[in-house]
Structure formats: C-alpha cells, structure tokens
C-alpha atoms as a PDB file:
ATOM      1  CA  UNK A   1     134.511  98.798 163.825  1.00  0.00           C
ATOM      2  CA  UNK A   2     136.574  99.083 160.667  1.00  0.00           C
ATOM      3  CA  UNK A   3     134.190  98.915 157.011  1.00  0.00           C
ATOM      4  CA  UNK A   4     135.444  96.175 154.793  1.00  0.00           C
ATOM      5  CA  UNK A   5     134.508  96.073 151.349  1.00  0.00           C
ATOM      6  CA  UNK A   6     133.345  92.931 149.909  1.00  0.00           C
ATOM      7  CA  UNK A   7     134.155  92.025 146.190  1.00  0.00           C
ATOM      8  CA  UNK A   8     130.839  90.283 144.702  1.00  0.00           C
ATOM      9  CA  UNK A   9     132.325  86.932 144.719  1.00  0.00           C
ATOM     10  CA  UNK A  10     133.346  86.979 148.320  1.00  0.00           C
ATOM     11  CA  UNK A  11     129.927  87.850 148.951  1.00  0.00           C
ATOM     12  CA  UNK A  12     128.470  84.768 147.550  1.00  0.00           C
ATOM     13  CA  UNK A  13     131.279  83.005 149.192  1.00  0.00           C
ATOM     14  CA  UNK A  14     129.866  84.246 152.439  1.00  0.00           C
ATOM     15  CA  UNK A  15     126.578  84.091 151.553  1.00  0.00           C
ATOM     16  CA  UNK A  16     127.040  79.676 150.829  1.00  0.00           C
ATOM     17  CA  UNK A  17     129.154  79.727 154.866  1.00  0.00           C
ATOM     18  CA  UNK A  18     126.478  81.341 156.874  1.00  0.00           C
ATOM     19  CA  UNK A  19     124.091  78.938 154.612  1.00  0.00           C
ATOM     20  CA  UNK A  20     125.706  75.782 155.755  1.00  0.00           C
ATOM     21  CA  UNK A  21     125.746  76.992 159.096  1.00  0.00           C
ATOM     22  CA  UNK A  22     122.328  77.376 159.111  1.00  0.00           C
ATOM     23  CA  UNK A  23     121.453  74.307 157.538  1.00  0.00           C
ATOM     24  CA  UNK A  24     123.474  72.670 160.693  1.00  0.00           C
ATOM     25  CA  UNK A  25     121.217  73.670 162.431  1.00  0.00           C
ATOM     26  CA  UNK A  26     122.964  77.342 163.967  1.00  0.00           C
ATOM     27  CA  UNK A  27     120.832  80.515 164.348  1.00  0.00           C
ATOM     28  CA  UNK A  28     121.328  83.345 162.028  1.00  0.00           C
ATOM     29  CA  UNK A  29     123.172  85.816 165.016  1.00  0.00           C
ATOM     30  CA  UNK A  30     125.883  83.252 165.529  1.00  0.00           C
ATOM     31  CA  UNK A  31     126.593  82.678 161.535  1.00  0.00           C
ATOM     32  CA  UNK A  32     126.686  85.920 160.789  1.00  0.00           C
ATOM     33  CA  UNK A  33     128.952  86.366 163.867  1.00  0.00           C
ATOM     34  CA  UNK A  34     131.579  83.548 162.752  1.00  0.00           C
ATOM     35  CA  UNK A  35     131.880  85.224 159.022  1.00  0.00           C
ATOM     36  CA  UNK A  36     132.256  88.490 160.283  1.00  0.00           C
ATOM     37  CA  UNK A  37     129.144  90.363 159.252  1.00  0.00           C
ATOM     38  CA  UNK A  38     125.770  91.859 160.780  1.00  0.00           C
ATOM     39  CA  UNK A  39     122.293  90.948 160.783  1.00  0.00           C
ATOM     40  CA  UNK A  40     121.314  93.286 158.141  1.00  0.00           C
ATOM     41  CA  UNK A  41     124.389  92.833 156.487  1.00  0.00           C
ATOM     42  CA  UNK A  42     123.552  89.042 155.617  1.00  0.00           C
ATOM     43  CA  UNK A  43     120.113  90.197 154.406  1.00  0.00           C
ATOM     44  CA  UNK A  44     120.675  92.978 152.410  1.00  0.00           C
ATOM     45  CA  UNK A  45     122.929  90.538 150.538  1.00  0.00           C
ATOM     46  CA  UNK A  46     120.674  87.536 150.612  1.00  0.00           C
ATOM     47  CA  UNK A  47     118.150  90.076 149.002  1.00  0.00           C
ATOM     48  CA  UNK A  48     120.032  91.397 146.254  1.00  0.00           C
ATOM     49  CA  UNK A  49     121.974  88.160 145.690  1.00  0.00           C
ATOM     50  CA  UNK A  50     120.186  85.246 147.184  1.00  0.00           C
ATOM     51  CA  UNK A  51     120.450  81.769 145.266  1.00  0.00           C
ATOM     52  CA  UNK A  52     122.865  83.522 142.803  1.00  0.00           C
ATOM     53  CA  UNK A  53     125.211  81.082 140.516  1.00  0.00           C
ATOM     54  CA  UNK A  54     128.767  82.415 139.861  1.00  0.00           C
ATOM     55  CA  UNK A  55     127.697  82.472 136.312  1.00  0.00           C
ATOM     56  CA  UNK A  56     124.819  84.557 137.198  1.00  0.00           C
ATOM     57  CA  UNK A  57     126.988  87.131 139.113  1.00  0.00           C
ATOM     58  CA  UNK A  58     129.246  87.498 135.901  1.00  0.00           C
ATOM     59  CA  UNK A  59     126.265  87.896 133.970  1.00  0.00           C
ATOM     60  CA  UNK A  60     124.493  90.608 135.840  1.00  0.00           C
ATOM     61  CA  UNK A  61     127.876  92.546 135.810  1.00  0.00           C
ATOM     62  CA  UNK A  62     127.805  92.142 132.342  1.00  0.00           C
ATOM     63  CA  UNK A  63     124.369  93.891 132.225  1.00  0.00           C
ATOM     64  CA  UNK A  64     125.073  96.331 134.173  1.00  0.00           C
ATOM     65  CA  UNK A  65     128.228  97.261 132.121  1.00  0.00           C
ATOM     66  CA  UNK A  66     125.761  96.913 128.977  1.00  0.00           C
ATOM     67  CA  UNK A  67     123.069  99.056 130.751  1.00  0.00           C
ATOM     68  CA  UNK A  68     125.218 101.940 131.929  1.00  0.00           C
ATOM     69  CA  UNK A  69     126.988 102.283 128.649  1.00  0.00           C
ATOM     70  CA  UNK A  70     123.383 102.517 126.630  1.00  0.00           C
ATOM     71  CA  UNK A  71     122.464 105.277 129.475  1.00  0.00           C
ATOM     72  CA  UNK A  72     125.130 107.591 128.591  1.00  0.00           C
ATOM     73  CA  UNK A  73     124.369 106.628 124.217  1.00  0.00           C
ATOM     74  CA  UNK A  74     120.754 107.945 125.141  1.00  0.00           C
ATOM     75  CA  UNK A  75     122.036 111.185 126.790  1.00  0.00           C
ATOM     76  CA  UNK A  76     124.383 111.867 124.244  1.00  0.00           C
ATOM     77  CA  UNK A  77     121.579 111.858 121.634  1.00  0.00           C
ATOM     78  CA  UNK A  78     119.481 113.724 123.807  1.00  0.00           C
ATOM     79  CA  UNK A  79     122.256 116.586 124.193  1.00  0.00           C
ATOM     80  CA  UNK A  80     122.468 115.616 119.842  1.00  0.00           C
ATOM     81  CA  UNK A  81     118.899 116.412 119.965  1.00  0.00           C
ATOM     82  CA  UNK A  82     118.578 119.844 122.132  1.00  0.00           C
ATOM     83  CA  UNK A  83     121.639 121.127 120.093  1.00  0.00           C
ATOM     84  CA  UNK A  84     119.427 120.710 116.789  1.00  0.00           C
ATOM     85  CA  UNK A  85     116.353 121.832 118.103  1.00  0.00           C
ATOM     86  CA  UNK A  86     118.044 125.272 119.509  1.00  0.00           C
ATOM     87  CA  UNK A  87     119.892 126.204 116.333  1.00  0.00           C
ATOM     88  CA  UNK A  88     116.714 125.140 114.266  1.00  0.00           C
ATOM     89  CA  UNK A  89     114.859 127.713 116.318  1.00  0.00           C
ATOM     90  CA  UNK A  90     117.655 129.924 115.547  1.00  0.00           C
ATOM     91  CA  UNK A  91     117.830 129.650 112.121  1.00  0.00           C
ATOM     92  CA  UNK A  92     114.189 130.485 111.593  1.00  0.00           C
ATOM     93  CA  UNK A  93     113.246 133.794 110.298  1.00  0.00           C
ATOM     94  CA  UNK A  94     111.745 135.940 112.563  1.00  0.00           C
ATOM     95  CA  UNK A  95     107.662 136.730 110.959  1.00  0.00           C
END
C-alpha cells in the first residue's frame, strides 16, 4: 500500500469524518476504513491533535516556527561562546 502524506489540515479534516461516524453509531475499524487510514493511524493523530481548532493548528505551527528559530539563536551563541572562551585561553600568558 502506497504512503500518503497528510497536510495538518486534512488531518483534522479526517479526524471530524471518522468522528461523525462514530458518533452514528459505527465502530472505529469501519471509519477508519471509509477515510482511508489505519487503526493506529487515527490514534496517533487523535493523540497529537485531538479536539484541535483550526486556529489552534495555525497557532502551534506558529510555535513551532518560533521555537525552532530560538534553537538555532541559542546554538549560535553557544558556538559565540566556545569561540571566546578558546582564544581567551589562548591569549593568556603561559606562568
């Protein structure tokens, strides 16, 4: 069987499908069978984005974007940082 990858919004738009097909009253094998995904599938994304808004997915993207950029600010600084450190040691006499 051929992998498809999902964009986050067609996630959620699955997600709300197999939700009304549950609430119908259908089991969770033949949901996940009429939109096309597994089992585990359905709950690894009801984990990670279970009773997510729209507005909540743009948000955490945002974050993410916000977090990932302040990661690579704190390495640079920490390379800023080793660079000092070593040429301070350098600079030192020798005693």
């Amino acid at each position: 069987m051929a992998r498809k990858r999902y964009s986050d919004e067609d996630i959620l738009k699955l997600l709300r499908e197999i939700e009304l097909h549950l609430a119908s009253g259908g089991d969770v094998a033949a949901a996940c069978r009429s939109a096309g995904v597994s089992d585990a599938t359905y709950y690894s994304w009801r984990k990670k984005f279970g009773g997510m808004a729209k507005s909540q997915l743009s948000e955490l993207k945002s974050l993410e974007k916000e977090n990932s950029r302040l990661k690579k600010i704190v390495a640079d600084l920490e390379l800023d940082k080793l660079i000092l450190k070593e040429s301070l040691d350098f600079l030192k006499p020798k005693a």
